[in-house]
C-alpha atoms as a PDB file:
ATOM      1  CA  UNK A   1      68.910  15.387  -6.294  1.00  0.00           C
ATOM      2  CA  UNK A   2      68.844  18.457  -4.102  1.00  0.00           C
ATOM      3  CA  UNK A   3      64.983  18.167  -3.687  1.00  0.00           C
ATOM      4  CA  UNK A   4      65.477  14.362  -2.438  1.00  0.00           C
ATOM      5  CA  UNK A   5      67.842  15.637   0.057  1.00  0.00           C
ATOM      6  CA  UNK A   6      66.260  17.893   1.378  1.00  0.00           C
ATOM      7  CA  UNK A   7      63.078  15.770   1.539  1.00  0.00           C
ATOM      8  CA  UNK A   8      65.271  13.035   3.751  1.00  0.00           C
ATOM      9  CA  UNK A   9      66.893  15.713   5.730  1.00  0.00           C
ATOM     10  CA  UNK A  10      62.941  16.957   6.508  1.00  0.00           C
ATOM     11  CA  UNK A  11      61.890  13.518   7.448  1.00  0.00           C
ATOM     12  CA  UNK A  12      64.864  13.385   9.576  1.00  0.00           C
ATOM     13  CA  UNK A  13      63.971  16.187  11.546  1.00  0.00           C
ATOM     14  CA  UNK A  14      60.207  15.486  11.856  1.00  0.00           C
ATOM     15  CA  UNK A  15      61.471  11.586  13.204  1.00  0.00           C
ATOM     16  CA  UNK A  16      63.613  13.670  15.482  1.00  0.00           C
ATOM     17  CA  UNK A  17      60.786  15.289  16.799  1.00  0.00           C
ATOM     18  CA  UNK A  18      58.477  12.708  17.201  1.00  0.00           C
ATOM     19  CA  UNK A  19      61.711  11.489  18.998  1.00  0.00           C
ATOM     20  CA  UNK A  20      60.878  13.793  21.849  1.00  0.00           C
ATOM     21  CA  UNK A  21      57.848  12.092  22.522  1.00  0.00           C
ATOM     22  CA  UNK A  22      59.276   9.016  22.629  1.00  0.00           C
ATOM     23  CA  UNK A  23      61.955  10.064  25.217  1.00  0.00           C
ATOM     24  CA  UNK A  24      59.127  11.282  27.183  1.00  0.00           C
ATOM     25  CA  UNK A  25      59.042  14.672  26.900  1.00  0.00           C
ATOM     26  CA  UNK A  26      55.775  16.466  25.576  1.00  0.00           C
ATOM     27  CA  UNK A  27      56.031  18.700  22.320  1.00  0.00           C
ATOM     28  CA  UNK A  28      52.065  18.876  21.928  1.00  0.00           C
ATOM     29  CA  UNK A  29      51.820  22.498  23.452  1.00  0.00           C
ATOM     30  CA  UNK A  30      52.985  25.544  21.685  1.00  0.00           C
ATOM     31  CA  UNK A  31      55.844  26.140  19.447  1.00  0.00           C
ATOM     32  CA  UNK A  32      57.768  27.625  22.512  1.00  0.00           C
ATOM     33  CA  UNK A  33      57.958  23.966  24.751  1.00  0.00           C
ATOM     34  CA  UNK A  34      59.437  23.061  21.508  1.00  0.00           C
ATOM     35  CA  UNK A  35      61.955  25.550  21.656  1.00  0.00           C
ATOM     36  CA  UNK A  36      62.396  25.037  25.397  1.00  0.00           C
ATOM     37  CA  UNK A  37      63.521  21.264  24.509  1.00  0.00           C
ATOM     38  CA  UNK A  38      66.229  22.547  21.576  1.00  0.00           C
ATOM     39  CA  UNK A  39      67.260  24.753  23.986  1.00  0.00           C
ATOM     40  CA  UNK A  40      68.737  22.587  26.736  1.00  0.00           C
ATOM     41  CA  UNK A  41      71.173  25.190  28.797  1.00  0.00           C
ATOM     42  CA  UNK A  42      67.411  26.939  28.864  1.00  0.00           C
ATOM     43  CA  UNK A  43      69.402  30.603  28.126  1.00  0.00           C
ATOM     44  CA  UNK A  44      66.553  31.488  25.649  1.00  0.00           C
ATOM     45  CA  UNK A  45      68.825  31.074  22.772  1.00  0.00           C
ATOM     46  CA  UNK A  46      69.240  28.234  20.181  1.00  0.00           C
ATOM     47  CA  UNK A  47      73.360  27.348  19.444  1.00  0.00           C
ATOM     48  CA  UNK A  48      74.421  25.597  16.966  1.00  0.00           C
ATOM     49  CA  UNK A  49      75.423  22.672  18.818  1.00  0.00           C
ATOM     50  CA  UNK A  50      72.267  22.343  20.278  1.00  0.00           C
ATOM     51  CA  UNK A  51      70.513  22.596  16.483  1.00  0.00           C
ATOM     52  CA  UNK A  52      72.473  19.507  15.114  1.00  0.00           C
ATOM     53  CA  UNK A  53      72.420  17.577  18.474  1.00  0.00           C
ATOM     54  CA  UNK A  54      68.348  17.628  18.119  1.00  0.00           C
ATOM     55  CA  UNK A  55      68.129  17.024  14.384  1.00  0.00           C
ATOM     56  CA  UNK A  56      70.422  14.438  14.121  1.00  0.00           C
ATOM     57  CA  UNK A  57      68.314  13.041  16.795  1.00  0.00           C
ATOM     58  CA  UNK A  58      66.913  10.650  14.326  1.00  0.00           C
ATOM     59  CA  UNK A  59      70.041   9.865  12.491  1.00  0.00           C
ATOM     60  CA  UNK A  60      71.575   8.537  15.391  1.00  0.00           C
ATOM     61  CA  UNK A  61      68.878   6.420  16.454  1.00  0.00           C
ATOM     62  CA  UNK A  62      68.366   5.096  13.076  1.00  0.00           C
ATOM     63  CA  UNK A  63      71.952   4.368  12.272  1.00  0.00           C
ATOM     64  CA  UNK A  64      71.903   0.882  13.968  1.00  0.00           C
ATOM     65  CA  UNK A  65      75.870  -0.152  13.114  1.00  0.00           C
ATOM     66  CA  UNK A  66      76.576   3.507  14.885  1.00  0.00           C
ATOM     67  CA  UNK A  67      78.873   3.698  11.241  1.00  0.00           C
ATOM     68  CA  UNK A  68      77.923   7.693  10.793  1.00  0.00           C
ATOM     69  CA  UNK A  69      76.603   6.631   7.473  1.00  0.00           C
ATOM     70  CA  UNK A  70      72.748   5.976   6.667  1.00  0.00           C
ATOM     71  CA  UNK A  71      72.461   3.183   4.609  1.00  0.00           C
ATOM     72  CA  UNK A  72      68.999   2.135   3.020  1.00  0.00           C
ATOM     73  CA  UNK A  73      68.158  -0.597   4.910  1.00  0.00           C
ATOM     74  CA  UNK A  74      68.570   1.685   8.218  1.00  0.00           C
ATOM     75  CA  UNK A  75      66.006   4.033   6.845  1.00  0.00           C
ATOM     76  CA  UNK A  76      61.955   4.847   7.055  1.00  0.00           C
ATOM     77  CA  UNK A  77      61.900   5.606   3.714  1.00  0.00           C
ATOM     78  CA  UNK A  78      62.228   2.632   1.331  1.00  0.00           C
ATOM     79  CA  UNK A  79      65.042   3.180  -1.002  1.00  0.00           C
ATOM     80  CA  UNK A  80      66.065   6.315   0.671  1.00  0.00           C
ATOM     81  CA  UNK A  81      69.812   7.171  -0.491  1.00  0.00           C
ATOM     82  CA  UNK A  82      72.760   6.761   1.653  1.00  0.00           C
ATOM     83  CA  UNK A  83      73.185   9.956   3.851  1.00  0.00           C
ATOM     84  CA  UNK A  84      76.280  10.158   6.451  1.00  0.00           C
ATOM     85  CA  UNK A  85      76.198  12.332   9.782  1.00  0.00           C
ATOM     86  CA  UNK A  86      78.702  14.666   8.409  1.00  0.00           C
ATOM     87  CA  UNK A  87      76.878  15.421   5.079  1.00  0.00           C
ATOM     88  CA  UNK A  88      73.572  15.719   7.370  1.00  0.00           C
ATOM     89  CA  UNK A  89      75.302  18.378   9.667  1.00  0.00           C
ATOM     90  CA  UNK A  90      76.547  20.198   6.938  1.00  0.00           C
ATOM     91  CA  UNK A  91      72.768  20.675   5.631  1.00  0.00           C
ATOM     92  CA  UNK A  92      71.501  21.420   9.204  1.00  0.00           C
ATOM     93  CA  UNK A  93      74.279  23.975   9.656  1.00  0.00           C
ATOM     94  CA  UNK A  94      73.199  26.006   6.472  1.00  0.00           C
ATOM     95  CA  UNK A  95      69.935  25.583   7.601  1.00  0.00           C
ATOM     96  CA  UNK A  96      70.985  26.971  11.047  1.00  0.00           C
ATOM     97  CA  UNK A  97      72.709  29.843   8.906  1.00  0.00           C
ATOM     98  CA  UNK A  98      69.258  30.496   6.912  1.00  0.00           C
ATOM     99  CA  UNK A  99      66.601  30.643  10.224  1.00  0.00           C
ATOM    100  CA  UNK A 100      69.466  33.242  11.758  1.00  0.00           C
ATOM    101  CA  UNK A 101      68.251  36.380  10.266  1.00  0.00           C
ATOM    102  CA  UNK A 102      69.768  38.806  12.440  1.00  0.00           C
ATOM    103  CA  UNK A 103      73.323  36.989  11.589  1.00  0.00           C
ATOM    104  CA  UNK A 104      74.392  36.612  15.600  1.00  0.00           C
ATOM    105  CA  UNK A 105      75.366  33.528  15.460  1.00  0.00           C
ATOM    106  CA  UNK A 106      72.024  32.155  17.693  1.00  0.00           C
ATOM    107  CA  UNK A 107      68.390  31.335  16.913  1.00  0.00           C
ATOM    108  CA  UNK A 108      65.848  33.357  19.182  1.00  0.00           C
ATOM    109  CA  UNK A 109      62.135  31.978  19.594  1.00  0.00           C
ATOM    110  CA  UNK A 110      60.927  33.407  16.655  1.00  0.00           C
ATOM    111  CA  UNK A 111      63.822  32.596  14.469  1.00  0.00           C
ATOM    112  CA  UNK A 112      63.070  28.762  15.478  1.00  0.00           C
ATOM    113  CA  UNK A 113      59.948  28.961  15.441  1.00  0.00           C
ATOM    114  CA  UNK A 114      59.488  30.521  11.749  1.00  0.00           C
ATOM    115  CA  UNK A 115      58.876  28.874   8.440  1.00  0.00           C
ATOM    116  CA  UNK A 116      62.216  27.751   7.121  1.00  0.00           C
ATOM    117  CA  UNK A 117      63.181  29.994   3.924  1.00  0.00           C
END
């Protein structure tokens, strides 16, 4: 169960960031314009907030009766399981908690930018 999960929370981030795209802003070049989009007070610094408001991204968009729950039918993935906002954030947030490896409380560039643990 957790690997399906975690699969669906992975394709909900990677929707999220073809997302930017879509809204028109380019994520081609390095790593770092990524980072520059998550980071939208532009301090240099990844909070929280900012985390879960880009990778729920997706979510949002996808969840059509704006219900905070994902059913099936609202999915890209056929017979995905139903997934709500708050069980997403709570996923994201330990995620968050994982990429911060100096524990304060932010994710730098190169905590971002690293391969997820």
């Amino acid at each position: 169960m957790r690997t399906r999960t975690f699969a669906i929370t992975r394709k909900l981030a990677l929707v999220a960031g073809l997302g930017l795209t879509v809204a028109g802003t380019s994520t081609a070049g390095s790593g770092s314009s990524y980072f520059d989009v998550v980071d939208t007070n532009h301090n240099n610094k990844i909070s929280l907030e900012e985390y879960l408001d880009r990778f729920t991204f997706a979510f949002r968009k996808m969840d059509t009766n704006h219900d905070s729950i994902l059913q099936p039918r609202e999915q890209l993935v056929p017979n995905g399981p139903t997934v709500t906002l708050l069980e997403l954030k709570h996923r994201l947030e330990k995620q968050f908690h994982r990429q911060d490896k100096n524990k304060d409380g932010w994710l730098s560039a190169r905590e971002f930018l690293a391969p997820p643990a």
